[in-house]
Every structure is written in C-alpha cells, then in structure tokens.
N, C-alpha and C. Protein backbone atom coordinates (compact mmCIF):
# COMPACT_ATOMS: atom_id res chain seq x y z
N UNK A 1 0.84 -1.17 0.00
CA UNK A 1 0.00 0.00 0.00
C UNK A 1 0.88 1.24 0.00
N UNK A 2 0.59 2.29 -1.10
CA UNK A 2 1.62 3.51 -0.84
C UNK A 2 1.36 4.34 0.23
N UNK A 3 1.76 5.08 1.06
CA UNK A 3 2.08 5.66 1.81
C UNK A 3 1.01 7.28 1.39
N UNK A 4 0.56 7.54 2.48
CA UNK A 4 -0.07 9.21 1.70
C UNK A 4 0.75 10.21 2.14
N UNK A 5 1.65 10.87 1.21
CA UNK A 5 2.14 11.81 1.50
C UNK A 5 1.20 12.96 2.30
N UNK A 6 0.45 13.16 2.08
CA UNK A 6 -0.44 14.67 3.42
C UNK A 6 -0.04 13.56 4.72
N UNK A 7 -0.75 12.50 5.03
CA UNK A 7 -0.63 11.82 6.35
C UNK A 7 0.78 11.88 6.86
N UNK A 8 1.02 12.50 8.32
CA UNK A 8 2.15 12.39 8.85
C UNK A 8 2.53 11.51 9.92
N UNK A 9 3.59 11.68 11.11
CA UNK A 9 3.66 10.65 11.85
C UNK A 9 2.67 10.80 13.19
N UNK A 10 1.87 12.06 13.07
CA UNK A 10 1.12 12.27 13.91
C UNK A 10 -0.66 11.95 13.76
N UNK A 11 -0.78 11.56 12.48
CA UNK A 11 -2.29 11.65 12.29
C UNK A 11 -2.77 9.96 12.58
N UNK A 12 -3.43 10.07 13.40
CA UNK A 12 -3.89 8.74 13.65
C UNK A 12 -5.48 8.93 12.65
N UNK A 13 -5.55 7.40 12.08
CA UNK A 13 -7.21 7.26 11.43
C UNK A 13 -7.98 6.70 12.75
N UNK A 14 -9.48 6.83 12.28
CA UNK A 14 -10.31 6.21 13.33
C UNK A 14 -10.09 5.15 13.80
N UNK A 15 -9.51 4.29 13.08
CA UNK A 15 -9.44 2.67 13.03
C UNK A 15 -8.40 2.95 14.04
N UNK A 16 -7.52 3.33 13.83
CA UNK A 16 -6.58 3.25 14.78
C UNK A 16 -6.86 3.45 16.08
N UNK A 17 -7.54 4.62 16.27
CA UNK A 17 -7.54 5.47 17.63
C UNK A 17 -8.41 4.54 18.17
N UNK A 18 -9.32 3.87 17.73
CA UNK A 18 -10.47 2.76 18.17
C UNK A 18 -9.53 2.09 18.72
N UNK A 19 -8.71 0.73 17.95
CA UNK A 19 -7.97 -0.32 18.06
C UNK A 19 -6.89 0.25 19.60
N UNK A 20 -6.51 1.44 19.75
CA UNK A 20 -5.89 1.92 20.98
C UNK A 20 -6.55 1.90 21.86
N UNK A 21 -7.66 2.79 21.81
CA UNK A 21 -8.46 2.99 23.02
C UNK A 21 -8.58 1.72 23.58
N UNK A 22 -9.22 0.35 22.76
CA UNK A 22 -9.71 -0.76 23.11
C UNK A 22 -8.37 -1.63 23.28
N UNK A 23 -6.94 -1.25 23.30
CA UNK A 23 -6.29 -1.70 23.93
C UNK A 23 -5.19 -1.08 25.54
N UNK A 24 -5.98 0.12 25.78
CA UNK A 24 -5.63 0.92 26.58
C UNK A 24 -6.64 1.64 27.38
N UNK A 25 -6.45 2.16 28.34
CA UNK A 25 -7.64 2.75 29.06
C UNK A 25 -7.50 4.41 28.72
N UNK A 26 -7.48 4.64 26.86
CA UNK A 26 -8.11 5.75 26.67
C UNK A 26 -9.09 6.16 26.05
N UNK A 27 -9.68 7.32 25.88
CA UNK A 27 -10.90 6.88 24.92
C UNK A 27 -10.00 7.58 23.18
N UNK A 28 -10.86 6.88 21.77
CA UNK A 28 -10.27 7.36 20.92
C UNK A 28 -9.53 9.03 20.50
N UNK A 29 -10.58 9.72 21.01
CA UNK A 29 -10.11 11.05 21.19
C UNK A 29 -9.28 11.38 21.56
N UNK A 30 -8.77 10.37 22.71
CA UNK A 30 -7.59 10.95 23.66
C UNK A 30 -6.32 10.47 22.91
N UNK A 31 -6.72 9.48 22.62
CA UNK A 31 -5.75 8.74 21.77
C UNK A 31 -5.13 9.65 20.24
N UNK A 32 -6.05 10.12 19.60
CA UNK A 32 -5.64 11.13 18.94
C UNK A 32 -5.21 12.47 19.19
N UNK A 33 -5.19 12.78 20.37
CA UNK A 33 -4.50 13.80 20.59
C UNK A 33 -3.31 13.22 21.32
N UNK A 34 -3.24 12.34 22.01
CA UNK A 34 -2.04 11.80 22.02
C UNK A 34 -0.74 11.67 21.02
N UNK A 35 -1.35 11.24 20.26
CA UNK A 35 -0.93 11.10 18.54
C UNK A 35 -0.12 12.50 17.61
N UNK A 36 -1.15 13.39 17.93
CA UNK A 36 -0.92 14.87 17.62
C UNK A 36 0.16 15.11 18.55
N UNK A 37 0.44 15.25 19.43
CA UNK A 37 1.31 15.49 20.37
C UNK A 37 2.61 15.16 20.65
N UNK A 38 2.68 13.85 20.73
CA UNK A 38 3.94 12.66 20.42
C UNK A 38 3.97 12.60 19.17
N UNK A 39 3.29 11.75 18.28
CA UNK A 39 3.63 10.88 17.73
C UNK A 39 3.46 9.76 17.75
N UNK A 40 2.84 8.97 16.65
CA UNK A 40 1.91 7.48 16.89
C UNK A 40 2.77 6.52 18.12
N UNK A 41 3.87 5.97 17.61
CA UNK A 41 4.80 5.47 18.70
C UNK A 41 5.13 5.96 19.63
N UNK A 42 5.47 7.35 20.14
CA UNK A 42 5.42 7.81 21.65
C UNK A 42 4.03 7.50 22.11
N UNK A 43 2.94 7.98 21.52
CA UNK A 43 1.45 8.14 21.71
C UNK A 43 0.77 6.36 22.49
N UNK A 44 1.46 5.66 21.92
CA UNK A 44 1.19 4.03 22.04
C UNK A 44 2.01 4.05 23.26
N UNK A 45 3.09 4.63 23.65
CA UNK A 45 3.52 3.98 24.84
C UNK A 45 2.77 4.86 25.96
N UNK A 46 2.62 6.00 25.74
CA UNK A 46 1.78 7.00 26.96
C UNK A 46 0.70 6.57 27.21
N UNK A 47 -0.15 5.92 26.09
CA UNK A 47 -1.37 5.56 26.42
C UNK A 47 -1.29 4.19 27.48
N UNK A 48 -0.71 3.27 27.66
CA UNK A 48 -0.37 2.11 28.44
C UNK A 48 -0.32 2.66 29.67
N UNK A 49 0.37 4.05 30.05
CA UNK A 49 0.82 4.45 30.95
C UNK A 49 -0.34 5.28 32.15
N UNK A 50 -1.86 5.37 31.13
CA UNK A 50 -2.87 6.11 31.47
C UNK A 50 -3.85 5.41 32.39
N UNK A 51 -4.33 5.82 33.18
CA UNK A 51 -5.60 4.68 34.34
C UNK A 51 -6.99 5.26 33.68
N UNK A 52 -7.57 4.16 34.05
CA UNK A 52 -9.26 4.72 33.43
C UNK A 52 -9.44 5.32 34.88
N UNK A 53 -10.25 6.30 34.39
CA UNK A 53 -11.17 7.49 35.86
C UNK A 53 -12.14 6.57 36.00
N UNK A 54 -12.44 6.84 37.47
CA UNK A 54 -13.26 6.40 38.13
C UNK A 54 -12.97 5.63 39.54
C-alpha cells in the first residue's frame, strides 16, 4: 500500500484510535491527541501508561 504523503507521523485514522483505546484505558479522542502530540509510537507507549477514571 503507498504511503499518503499529506498523512504524517502524527495523524492517527479512526481505526486506529479505536484499536488503541480498546487496547488501553483511553478513549479514541484521547488517543488522537495523544498522537498529535507525540507521535503514533510515543502516543502508544503514553497511552499504556494512562488509568481509566473512576
């Protein structure tokens, strides 16, 4: 699959941010701004690092 040049190392797709959330205690949103912030691979390890509220 080629690569999309506009997409960078920060843009997570839905699929993704889903597939995180549901392997981490964030919700997708958070997960994408995670993403925005870090960077998909920093973003994946911070999220591990997060507790669900409550």
């Amino acid at each position: 699959m080629a690569k999309n040049p506009a997409r960078t190392d920060t843009d997570l797709s839905d699929k993704e941010a889903q597939e995180m959330a549901e392997t981490t205690d964030v919700s997708p949103q958070q997960a994408k701004d995670l993403a925005a912030k870090h960077g998909k691979d920093e973003a994946k390890k911070k999220a591990k690092n997060y507790k669900a509220e409550g």
